[in-house]
Protein backbone atom coordinates (compact mmCIF):
# COMPACT_ATOMS: atom_id res chain seq x y z
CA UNK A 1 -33.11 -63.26 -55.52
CA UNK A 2 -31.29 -60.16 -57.32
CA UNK A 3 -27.57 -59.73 -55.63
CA UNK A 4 -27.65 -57.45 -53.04
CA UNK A 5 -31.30 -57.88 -52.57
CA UNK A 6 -32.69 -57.25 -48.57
CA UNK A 7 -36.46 -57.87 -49.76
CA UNK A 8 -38.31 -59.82 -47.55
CA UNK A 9 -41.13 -61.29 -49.68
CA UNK A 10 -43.93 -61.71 -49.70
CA UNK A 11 -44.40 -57.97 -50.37
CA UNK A 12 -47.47 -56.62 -49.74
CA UNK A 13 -47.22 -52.79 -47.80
CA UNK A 14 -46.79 -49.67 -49.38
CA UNK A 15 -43.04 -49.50 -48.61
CA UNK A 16 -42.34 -52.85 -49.96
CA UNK A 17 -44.16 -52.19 -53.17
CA UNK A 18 -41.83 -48.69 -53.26
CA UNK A 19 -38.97 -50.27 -52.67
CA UNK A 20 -39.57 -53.17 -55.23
CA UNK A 21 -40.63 -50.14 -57.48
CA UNK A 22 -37.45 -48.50 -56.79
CA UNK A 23 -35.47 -51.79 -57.62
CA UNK A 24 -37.15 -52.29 -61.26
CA UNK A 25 -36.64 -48.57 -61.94
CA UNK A 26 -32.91 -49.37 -61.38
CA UNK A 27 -32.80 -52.31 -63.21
CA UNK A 28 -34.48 -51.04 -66.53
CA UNK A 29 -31.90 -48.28 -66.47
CA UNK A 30 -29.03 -50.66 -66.39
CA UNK A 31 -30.75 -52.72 -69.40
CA UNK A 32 -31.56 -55.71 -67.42
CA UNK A 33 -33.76 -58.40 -67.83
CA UNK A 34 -36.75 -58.20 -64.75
CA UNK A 35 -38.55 -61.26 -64.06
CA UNK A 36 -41.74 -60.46 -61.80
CA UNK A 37 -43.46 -63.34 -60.10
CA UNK A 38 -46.74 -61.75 -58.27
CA UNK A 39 -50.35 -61.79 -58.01
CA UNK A 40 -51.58 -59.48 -60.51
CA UNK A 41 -54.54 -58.46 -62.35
CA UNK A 42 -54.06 -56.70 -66.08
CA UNK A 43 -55.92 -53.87 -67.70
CA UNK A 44 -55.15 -53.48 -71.62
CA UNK A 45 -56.39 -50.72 -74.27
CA UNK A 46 -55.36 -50.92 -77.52
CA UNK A 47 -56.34 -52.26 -80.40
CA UNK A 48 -58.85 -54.39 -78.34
CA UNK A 49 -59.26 -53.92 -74.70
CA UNK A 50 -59.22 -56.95 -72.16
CA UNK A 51 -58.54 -57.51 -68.67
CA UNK A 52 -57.16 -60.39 -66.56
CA UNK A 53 -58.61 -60.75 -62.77
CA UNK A 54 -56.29 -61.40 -59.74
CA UNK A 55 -54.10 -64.37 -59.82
CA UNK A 56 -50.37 -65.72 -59.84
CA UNK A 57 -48.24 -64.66 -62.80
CA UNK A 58 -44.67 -64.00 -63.75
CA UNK A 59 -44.15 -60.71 -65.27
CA UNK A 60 -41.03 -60.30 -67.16
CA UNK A 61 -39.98 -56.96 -68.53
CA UNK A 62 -37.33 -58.03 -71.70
CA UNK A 63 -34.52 -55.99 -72.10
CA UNK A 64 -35.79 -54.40 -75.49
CA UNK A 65 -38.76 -53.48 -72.95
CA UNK A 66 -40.96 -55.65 -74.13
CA UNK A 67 -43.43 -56.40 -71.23
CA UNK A 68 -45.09 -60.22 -70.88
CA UNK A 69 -47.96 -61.81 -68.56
CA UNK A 70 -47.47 -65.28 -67.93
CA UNK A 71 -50.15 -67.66 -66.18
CA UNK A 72 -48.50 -70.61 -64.27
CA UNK A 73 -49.09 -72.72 -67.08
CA UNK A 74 -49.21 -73.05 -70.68
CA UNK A 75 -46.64 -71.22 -73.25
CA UNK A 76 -48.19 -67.77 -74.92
CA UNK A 77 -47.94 -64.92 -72.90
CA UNK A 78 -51.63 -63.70 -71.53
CA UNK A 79 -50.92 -60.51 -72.34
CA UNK A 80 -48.10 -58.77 -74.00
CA UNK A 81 -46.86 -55.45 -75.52
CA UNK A 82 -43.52 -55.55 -78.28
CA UNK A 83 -40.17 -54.50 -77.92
CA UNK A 84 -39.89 -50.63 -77.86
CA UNK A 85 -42.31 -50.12 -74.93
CA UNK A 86 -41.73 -47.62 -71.95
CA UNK A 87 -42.68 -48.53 -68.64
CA UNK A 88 -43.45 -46.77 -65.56
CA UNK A 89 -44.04 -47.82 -62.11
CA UNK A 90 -45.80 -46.43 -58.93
CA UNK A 91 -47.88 -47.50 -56.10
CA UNK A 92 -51.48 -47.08 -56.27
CA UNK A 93 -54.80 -46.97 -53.84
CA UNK A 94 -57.97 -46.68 -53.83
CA UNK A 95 -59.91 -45.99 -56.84
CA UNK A 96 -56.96 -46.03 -58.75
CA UNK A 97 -56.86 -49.70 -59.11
CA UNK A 98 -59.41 -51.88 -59.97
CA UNK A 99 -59.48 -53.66 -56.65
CA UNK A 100 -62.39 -54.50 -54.71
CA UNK A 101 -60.54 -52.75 -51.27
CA UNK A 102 -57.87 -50.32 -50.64
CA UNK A 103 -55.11 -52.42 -49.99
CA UNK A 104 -52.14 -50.46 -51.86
CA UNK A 105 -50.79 -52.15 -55.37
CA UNK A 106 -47.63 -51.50 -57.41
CA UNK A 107 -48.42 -50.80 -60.93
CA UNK A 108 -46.43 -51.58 -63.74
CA UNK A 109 -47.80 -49.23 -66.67
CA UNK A 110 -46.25 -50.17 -70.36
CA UNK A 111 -47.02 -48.03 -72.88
CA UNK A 112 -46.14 -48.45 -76.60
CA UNK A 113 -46.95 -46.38 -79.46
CA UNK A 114 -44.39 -47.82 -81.86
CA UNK A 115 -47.57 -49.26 -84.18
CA UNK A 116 -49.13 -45.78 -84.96
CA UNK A 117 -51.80 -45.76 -82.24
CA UNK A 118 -51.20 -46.03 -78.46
CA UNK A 119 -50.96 -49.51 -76.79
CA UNK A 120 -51.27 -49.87 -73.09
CA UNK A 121 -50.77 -52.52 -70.30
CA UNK A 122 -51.85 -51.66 -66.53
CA UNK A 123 -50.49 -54.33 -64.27
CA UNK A 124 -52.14 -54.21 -60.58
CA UNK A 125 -49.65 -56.61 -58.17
CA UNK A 126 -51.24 -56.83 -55.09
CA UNK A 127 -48.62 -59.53 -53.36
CA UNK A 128 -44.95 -59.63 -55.13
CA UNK A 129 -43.71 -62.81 -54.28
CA UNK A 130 -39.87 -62.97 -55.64
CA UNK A 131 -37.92 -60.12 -57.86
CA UNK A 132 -35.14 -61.21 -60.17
CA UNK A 133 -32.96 -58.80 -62.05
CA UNK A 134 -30.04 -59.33 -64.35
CA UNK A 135 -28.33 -58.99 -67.71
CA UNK A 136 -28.52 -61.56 -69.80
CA UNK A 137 -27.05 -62.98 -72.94
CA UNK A 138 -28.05 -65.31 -75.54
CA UNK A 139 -25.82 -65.37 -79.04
CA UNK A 140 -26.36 -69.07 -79.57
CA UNK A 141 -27.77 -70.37 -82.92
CA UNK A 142 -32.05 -71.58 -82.85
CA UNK A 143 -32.07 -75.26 -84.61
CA UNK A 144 -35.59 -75.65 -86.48
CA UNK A 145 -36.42 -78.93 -87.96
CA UNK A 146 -39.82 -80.76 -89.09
CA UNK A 147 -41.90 -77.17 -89.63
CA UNK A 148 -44.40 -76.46 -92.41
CA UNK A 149 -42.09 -74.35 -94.47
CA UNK A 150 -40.36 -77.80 -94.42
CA UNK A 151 -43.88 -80.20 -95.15
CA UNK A 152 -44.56 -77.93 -98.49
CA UNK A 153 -40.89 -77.95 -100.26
CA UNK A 154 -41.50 -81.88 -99.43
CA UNK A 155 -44.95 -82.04 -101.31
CA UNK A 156 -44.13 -79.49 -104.31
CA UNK A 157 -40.97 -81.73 -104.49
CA UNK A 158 -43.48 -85.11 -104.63
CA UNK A 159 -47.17 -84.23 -105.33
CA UNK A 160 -48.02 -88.25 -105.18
CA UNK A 161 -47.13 -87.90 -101.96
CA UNK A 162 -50.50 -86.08 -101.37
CA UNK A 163 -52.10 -88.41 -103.09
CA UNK A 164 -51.64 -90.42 -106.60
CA UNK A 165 -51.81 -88.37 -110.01
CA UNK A 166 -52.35 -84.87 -107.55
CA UNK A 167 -50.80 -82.08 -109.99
CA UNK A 168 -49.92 -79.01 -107.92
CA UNK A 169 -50.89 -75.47 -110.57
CA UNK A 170 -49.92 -72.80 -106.97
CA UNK A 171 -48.52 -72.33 -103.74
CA UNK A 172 -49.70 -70.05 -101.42
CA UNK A 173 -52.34 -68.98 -103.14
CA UNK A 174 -54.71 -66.03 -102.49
CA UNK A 175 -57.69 -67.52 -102.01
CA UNK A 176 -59.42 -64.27 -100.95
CA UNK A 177 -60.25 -65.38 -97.50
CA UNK A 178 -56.58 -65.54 -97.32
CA UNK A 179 -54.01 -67.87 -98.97
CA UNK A 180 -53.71 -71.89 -98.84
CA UNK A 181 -50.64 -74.06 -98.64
CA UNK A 182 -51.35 -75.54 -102.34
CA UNK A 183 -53.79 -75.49 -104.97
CA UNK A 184 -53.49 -77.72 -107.72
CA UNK A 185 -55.62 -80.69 -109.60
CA UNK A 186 -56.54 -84.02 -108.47
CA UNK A 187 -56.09 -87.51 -110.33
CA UNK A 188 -59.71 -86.43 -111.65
CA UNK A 189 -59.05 -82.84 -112.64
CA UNK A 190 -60.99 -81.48 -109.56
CA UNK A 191 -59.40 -78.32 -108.23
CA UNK A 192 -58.49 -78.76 -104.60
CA UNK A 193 -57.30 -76.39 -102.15
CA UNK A 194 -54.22 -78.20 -99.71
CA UNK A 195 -53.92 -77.01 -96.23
CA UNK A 196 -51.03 -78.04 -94.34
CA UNK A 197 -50.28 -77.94 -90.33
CA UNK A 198 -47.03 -79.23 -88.95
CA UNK A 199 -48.84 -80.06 -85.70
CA UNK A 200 -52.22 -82.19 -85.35
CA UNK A 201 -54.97 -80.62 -87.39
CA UNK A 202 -57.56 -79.16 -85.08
CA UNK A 203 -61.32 -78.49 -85.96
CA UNK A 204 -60.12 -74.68 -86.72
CA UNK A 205 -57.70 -75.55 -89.60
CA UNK A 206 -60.51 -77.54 -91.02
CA UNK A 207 -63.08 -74.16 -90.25
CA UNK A 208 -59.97 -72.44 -92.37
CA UNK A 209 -60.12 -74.46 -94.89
CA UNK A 210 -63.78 -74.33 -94.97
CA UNK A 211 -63.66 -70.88 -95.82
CA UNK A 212 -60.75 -71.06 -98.30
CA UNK A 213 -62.98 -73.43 -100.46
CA UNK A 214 -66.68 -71.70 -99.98
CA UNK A 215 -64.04 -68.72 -101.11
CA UNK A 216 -62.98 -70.06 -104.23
CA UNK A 217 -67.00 -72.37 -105.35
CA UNK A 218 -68.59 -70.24 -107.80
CA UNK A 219 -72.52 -69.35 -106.36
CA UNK A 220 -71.64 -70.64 -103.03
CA UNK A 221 -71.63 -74.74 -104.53
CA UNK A 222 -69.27 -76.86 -102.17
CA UNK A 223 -68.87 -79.90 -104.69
CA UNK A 224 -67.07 -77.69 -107.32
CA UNK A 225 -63.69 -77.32 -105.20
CA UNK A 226 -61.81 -80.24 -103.16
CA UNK A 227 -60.45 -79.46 -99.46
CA UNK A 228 -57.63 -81.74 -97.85
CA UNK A 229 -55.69 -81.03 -95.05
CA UNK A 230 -51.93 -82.32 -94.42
CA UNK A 231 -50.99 -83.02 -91.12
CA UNK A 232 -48.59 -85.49 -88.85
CA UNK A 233 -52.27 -86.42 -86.95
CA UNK A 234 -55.95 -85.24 -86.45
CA UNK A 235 -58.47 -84.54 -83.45
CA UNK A 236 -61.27 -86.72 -83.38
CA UNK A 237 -63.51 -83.46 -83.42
CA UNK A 238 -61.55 -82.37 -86.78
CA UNK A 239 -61.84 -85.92 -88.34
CA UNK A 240 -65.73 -85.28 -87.75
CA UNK A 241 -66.05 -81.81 -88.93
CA UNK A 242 -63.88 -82.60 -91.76
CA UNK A 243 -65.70 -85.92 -92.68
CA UNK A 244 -69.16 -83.47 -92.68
CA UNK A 245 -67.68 -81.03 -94.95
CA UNK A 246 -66.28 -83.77 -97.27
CA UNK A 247 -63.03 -82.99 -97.02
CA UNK A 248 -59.76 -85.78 -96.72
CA UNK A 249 -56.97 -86.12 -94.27
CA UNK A 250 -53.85 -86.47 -95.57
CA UNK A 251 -51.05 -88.04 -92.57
CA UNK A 252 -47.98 -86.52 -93.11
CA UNK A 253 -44.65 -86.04 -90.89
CA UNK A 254 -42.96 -82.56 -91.61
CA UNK A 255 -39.09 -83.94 -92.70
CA UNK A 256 -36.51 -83.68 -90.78
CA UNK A 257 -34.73 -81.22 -92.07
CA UNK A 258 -32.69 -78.71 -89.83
CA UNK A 259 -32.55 -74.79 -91.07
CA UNK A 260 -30.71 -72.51 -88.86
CA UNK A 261 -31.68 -69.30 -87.54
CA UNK A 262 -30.34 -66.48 -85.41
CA UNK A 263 -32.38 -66.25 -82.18
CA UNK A 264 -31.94 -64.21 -78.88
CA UNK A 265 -33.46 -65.12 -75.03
CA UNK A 266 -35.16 -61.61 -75.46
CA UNK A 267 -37.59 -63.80 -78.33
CA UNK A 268 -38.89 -66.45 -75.62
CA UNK A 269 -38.36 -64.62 -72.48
């Protein structure tokens, strides 16, 4: 709970929503961090418009104001808007939410127009079930090791290590239906197009690489142009699709190598 907090949650009345509205209005102006947990539903228009129905998410407002939705599981944010967004909050009844009664919500609006056109996230809580507010800080150093970036310099570095007599002509090449890992030669002379994932290769890398190749066959031919895809593993849907389209697995473990980067709480939070 947020120090001096007298909140008794749930919340779920007008005056609690006000006074939780209140308490985030506060907070943003003292550059906290706000970490929502609530059942919400989400309205966004942007560049796409989508909606999320009722159900229990954390909503965390960074203190750059970027805003996040959070389900109770999984890591990506369900919906999002970047640093550089304003937000506004009020309570709301009626027809002005998109509620099936007329129970009172607290809406969180974000609004961000940093991108040229207007982005906006509506978030409807209808229950807030704990608040947290504070300033936090994060200078530490982010420790990367085993990523693609890391795969690639290890394959232009060893092209047998692709496969035997594999000559590599490009790296991230343009294939026009954007660019692959590697292109290069084969033992044969074939051109083949290298795709590389530093996780398990799933049936869309192999759908990528589908289209890199059909990209790059002259007259739409798929025998003219070689597809394989590097990877530390590989679903058994991908091995099929892959095995159908004629393309090769390649097993490969990213090195581990360590490169060191600057990164802040405000990039996972």
């Amino acid at each position: 709970m947020t120090e001096g907090d007298d909140v008794t949650y749930p919340v779920a009345s007008t005056a609690g929503f006000e006074s939780v509205a209140d308490r985030i209005t506060a907070a943003r102006v003292r550059g906290e961090r706000v970490l929502l947990t609530a059942e919400c539903e989400t309205e966004y228009d942007g560049k796409a418009v989508a909606e999320l129905t009722a159900g229990d998410r954390d909503v965390i407002v960074k203190q750059d104001g970027g805003l996040t939705v959070h389900a109770p599981t999984g890591t990506k944010p369900q919906n999002w808007l970047g640093s550089g967004a304003t937000l506004s909050t009020r309570v709301v009844a009626g027809a002005e939410h998109p509620g099936d009664n007329d129970e009172p919500r607290l809406l969180l609006r974000g609004r961000d127009g940093s991108g040229g056109s207007v982005d906006e996230l509506d978030v409807y809580v209808s229950t807030v079930y704990h608040l947290d507010a504070r300033r936090l800080a994060d200078h530490g150093a982010k420790d990367i090791s085993g990523v693609e970036a890391d795969l690639k310099a290890a394959l232009l570095a060893d092209p047998d290590d692709i496969e035997p007599g594999f000559r590599v002509e490009e790296d991230e090449y343009d294939t026009g239906a954007g660019p692959v890992d590697i292109v290069g030669r084969d033992a044969d002379g074939t051109r083949t197009l290298v795709e590389l994932k530093q996780r398990a290769i799933d049936p869309e890398a192999v759908h990528q690489l589908r289209r890199y190749c059909e990209a790059n066959t002259p007259d739409g031919a798929t025998d003219s142009v070689r597809g394989i895809v590097v990877g530390p593993g590989i679903s058994d849907d991908a091995a099929a699709l892959a095995d159908d389209y004629g393309y090769d697995f390649v097993e490969r473990d990213p090195p581990r190598q360590i490169s060191r980067d600057t990164a802040t709480l405000d990039e996972f939070l």
